[in-house]
PDB file of N, CA and C in Angstrom:
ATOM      1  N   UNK A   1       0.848  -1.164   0.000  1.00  0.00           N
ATOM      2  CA  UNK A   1       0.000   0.000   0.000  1.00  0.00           C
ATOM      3  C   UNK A   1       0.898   1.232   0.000  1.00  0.00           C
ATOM      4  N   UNK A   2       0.498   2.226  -0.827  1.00  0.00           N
ATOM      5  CA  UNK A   2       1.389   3.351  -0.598  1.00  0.00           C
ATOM      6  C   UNK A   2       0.094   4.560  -0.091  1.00  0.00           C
ATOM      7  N   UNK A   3       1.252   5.254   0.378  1.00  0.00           N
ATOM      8  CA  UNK A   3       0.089   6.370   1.706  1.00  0.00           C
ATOM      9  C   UNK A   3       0.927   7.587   0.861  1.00  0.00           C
ATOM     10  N   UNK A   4      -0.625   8.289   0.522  1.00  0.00           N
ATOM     11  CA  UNK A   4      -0.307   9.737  -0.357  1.00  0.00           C
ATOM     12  C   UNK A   4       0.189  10.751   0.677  1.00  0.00           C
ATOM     13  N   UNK A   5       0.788  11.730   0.373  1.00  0.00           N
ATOM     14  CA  UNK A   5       1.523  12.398   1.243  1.00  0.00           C
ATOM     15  C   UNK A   5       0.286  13.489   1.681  1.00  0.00           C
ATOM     16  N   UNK A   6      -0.841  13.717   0.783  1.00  0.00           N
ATOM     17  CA  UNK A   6      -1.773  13.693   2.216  1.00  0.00           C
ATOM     18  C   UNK A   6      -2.324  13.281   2.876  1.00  0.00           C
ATOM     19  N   UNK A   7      -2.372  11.829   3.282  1.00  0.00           N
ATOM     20  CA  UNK A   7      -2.409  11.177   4.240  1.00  0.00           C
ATOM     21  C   UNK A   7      -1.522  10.682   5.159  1.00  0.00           C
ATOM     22  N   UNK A   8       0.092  11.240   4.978  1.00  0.00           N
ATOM     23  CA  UNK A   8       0.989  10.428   5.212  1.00  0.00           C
ATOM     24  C   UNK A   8       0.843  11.631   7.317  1.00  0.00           C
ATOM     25  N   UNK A   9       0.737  12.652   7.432  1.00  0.00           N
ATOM     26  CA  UNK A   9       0.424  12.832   8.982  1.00  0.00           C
ATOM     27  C   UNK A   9      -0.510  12.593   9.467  1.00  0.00           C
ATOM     28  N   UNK A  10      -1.680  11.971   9.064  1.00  0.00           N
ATOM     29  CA  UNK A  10      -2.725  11.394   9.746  1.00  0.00           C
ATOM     30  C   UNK A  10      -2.578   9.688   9.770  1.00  0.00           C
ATOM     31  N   UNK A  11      -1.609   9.080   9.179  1.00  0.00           N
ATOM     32  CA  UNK A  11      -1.377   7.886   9.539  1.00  0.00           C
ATOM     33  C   UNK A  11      -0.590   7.161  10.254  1.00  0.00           C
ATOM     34  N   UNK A  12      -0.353   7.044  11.289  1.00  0.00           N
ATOM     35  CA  UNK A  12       0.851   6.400  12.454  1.00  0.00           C
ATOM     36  C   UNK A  12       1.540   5.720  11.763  1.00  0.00           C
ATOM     37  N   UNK A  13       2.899   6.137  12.498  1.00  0.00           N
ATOM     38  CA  UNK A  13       4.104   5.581  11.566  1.00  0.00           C
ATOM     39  C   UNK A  13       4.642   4.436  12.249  1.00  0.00           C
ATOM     40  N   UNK A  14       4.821   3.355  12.068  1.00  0.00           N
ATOM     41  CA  UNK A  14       5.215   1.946  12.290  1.00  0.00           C
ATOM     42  C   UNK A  14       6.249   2.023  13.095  1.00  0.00           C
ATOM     43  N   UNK A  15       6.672   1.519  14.384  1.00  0.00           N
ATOM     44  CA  UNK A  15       8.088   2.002  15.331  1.00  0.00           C
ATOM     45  C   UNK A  15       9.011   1.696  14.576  1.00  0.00           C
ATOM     46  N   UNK A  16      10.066   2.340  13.749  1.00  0.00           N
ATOM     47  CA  UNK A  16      11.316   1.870  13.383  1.00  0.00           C
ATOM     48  C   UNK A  16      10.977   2.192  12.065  1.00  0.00           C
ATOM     49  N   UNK A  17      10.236   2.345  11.649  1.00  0.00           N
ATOM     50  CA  UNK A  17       9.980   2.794  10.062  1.00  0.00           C
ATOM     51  C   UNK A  17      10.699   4.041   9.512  1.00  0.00           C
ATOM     52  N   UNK A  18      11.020   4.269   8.609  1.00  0.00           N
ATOM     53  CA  UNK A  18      11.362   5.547   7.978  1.00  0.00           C
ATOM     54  C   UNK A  18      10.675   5.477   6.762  1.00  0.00           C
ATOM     55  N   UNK A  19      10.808   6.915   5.992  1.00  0.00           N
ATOM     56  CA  UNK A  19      10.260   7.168   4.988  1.00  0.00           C
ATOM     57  C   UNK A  19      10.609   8.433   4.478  1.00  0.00           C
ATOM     58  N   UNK A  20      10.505   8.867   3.263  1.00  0.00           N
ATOM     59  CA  UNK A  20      10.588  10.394   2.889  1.00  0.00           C
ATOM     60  C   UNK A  20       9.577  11.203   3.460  1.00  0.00           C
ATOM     61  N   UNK A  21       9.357  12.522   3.327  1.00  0.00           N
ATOM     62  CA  UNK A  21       8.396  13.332   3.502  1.00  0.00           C
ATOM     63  C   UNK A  21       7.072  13.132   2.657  1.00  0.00           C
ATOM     64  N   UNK A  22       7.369  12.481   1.379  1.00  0.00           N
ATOM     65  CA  UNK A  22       6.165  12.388   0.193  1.00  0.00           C
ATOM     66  C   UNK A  22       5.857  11.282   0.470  1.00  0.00           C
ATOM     67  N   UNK A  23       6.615  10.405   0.627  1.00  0.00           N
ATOM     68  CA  UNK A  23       5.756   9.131   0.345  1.00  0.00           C
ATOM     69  C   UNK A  23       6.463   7.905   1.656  1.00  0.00           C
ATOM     70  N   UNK A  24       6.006   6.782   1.977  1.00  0.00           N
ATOM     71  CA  UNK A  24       6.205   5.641   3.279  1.00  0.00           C
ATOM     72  C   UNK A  24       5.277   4.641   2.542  1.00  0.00           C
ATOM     73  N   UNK A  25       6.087   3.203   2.024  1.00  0.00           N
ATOM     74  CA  UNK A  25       5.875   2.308   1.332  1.00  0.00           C
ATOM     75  C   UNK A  25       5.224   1.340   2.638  1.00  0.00           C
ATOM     76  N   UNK A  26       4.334   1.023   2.875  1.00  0.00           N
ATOM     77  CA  UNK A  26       3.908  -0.350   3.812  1.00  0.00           C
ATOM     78  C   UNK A  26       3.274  -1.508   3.136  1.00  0.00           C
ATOM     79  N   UNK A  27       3.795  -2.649   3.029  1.00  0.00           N
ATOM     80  CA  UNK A  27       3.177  -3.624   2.413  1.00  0.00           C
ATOM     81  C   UNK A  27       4.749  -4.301   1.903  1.00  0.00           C
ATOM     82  N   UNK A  28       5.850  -4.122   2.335  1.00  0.00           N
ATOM     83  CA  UNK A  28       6.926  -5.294   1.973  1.00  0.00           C
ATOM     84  C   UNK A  28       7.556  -4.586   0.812  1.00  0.00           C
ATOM     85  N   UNK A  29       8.296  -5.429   0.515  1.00  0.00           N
ATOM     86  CA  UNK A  29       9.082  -5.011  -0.553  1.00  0.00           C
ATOM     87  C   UNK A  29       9.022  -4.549  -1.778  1.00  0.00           C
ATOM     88  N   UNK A  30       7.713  -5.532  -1.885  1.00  0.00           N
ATOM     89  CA  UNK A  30       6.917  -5.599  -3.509  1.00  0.00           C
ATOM     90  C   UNK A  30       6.421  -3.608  -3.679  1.00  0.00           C
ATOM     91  N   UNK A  31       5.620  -3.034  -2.398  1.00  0.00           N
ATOM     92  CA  UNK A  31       5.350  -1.972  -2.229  1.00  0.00           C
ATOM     93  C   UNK A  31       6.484  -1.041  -2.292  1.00  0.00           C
ATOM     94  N   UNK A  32       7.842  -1.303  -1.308  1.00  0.00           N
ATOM     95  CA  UNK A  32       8.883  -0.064  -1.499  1.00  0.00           C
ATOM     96  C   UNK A  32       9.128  -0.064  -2.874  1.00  0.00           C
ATOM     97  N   UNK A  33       9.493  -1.445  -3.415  1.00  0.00           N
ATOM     98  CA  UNK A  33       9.853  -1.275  -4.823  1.00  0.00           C
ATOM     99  C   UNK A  33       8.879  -0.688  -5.971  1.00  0.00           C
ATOM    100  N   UNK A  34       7.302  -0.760  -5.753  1.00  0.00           N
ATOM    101  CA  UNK A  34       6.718   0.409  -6.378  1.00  0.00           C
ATOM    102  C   UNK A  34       6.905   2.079  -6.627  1.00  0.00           C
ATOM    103  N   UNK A  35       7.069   2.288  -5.013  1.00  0.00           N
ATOM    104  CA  UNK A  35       7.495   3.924  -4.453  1.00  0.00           C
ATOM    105  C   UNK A  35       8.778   3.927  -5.586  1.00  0.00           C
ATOM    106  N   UNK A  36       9.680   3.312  -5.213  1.00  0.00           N
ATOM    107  CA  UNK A  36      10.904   3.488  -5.740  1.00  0.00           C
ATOM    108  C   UNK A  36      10.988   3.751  -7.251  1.00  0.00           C
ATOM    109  N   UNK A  37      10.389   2.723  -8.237  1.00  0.00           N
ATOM    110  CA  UNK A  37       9.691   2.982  -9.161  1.00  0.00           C
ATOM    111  C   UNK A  37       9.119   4.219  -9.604  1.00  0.00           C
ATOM    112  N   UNK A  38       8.133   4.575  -8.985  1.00  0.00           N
ATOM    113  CA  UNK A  38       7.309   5.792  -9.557  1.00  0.00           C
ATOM    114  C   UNK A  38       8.108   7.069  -8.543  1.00  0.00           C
ATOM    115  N   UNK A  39       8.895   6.871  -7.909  1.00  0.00           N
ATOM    116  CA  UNK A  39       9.817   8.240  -7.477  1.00  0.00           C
ATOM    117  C   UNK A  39      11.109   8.431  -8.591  1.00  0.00           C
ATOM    118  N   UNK A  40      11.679   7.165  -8.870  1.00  0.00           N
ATOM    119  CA  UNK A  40      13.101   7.236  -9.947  1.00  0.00           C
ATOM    120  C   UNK A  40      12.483   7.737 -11.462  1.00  0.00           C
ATOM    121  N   UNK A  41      11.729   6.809 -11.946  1.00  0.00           N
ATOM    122  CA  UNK A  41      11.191   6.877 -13.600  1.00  0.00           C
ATOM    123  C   UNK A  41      11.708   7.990 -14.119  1.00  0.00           C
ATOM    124  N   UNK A  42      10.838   9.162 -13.458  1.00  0.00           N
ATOM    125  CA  UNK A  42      11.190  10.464 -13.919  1.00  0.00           C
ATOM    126  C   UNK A  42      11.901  11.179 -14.933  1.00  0.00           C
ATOM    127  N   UNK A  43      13.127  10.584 -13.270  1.00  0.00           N
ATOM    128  CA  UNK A  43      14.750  11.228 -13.545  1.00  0.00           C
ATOM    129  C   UNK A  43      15.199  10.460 -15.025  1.00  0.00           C
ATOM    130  N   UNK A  44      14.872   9.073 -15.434  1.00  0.00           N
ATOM    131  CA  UNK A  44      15.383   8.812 -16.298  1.00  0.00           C
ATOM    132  C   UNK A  44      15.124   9.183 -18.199  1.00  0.00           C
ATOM    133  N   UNK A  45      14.057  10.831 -18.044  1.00  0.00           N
ATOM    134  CA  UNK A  45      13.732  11.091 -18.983  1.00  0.00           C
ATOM    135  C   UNK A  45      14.024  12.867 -19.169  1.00  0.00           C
ATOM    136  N   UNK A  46      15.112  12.975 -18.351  1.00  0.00           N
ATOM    137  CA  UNK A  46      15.671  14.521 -17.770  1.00  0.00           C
ATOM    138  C   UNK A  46      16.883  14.830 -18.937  1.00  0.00           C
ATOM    139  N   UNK A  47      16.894  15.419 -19.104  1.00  0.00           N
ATOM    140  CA  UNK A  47      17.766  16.073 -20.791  1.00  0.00           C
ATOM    141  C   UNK A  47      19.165  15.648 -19.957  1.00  0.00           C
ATOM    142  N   UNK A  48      19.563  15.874 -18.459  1.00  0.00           N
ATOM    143  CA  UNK A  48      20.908  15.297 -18.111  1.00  0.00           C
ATOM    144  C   UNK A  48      20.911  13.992 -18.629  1.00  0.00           C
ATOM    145  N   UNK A  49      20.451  13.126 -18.041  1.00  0.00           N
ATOM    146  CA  UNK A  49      20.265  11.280 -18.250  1.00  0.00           C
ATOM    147  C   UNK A  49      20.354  11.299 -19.540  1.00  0.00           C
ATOM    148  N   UNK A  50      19.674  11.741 -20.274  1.00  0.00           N
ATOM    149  CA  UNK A  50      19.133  11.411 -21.956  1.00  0.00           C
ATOM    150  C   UNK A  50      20.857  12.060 -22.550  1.00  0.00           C
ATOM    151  N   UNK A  51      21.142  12.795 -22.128  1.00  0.00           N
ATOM    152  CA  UNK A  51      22.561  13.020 -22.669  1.00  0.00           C
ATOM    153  C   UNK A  51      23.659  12.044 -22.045  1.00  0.00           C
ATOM    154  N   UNK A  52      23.544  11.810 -20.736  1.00  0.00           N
ATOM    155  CA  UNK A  52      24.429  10.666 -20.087  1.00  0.00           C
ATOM    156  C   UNK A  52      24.205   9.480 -21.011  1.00  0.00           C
ATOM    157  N   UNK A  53      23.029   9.220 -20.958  1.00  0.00           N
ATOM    158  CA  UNK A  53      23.237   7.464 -21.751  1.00  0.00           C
ATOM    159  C   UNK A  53      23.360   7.357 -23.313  1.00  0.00           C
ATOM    160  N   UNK A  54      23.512   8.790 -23.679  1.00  0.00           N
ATOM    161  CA  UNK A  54      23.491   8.937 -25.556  1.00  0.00           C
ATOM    162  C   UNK A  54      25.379   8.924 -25.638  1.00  0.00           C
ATOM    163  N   UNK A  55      25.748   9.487 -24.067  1.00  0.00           N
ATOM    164  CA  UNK A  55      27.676   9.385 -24.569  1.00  0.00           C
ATOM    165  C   UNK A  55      27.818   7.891 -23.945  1.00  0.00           C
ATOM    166  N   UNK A  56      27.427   7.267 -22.965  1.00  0.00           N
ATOM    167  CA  UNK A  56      27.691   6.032 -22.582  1.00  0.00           C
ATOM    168  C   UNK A  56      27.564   4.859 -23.821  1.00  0.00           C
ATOM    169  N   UNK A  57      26.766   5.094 -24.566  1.00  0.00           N
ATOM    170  CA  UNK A  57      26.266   4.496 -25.251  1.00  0.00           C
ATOM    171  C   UNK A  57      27.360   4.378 -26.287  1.00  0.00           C
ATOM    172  N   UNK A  58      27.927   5.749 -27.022  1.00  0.00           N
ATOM    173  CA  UNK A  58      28.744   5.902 -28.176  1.00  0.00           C
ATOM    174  C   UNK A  58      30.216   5.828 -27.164  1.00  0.00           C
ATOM    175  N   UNK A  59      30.613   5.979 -26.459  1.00  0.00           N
ATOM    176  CA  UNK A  59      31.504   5.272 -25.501  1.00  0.00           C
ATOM    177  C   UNK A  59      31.474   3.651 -25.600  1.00  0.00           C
ATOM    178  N   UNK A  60      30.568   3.095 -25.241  1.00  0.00           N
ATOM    179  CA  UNK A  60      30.730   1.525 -25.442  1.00  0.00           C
ATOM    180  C   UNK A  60      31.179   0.854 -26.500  1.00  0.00           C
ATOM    181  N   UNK A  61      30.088   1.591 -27.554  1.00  0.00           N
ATOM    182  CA  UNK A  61      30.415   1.268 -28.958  1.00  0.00           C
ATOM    183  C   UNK A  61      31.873   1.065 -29.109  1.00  0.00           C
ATOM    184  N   UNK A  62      32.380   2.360 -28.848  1.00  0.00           N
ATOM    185  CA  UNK A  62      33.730   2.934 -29.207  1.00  0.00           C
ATOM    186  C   UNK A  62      35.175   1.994 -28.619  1.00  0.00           C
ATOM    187  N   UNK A  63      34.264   1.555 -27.302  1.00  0.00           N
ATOM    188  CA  UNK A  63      35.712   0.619 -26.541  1.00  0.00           C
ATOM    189  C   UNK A  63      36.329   1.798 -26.298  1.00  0.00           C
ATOM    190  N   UNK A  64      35.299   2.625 -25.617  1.00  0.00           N
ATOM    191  CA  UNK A  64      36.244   3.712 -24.912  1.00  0.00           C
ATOM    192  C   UNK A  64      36.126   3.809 -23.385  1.00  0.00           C
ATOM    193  N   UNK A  65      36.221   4.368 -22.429  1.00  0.00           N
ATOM    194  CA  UNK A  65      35.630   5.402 -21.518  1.00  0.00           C
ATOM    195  C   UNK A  65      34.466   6.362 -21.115  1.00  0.00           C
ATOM    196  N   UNK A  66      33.923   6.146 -20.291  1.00  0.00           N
ATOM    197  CA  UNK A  66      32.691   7.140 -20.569  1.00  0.00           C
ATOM    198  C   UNK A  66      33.448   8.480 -20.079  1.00  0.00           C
ATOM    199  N   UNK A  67      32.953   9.437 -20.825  1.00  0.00           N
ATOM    200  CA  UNK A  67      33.418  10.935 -20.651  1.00  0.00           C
ATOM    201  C   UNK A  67      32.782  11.397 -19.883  1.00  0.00           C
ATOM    202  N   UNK A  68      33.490  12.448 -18.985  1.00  0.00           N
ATOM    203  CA  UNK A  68      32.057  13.063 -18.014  1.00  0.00           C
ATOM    204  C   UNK A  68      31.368  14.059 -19.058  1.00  0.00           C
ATOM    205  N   UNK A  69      30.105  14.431 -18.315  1.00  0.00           N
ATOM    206  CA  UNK A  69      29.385  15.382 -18.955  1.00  0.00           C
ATOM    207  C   UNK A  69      29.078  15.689 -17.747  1.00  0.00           C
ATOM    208  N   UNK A  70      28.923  17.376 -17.887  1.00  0.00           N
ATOM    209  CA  UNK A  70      28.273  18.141 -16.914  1.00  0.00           C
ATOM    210  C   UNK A  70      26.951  18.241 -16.574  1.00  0.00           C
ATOM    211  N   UNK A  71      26.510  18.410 -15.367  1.00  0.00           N
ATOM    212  CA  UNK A  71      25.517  18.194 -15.393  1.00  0.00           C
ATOM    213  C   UNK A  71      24.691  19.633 -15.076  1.00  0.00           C
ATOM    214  N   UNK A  72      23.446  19.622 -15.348  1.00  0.00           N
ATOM    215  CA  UNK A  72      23.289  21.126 -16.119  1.00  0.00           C
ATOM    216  C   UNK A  72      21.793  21.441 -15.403  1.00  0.00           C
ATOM    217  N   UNK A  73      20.959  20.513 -14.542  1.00  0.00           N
ATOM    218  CA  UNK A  73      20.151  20.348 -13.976  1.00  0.00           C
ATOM    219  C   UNK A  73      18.726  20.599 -14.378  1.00  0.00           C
ATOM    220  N   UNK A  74      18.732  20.089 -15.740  1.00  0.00           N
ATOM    221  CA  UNK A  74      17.220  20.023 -16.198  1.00  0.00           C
ATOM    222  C   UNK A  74      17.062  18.294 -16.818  1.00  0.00           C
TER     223      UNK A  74
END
């Protein structure tokens, strides 16, 4: 079960539990690994990433090194 972050201060938090501010996965693993899921996806469609894996990519090819690229925060 995942608890929307407006529900997440009206719902008692499990002793020993942690969680982010947005979101607290309860229901096992199968559940964190949802959160985790729909919190990462995102990032992997961000003009940084999309340029990271377009030089990783022509890097591999190449039998090279991956080059850094800066990261530019969009």
């Amino acid at each position: 079960m995942i608890i929307d972050a407006a529900e997440l201060d009206a719902t008692p938090c499990p002793v020993g539990s942690t969680g982010s501010p947005s979101v607290r996965a309860v229901g096992g693993v199968s559940a964190a690994d949802e959160a985790m899921s729909d919190t990462a996806m995102p990032l992997f469609t961000t003009d940084d990433v999309t340029r990271r894996f377009a030089c990783a990519v022509k890097a591999l090819k190449a039998k090279q090194p991956r080059p850094a690229v800066d990261f530019e925060g969009r």
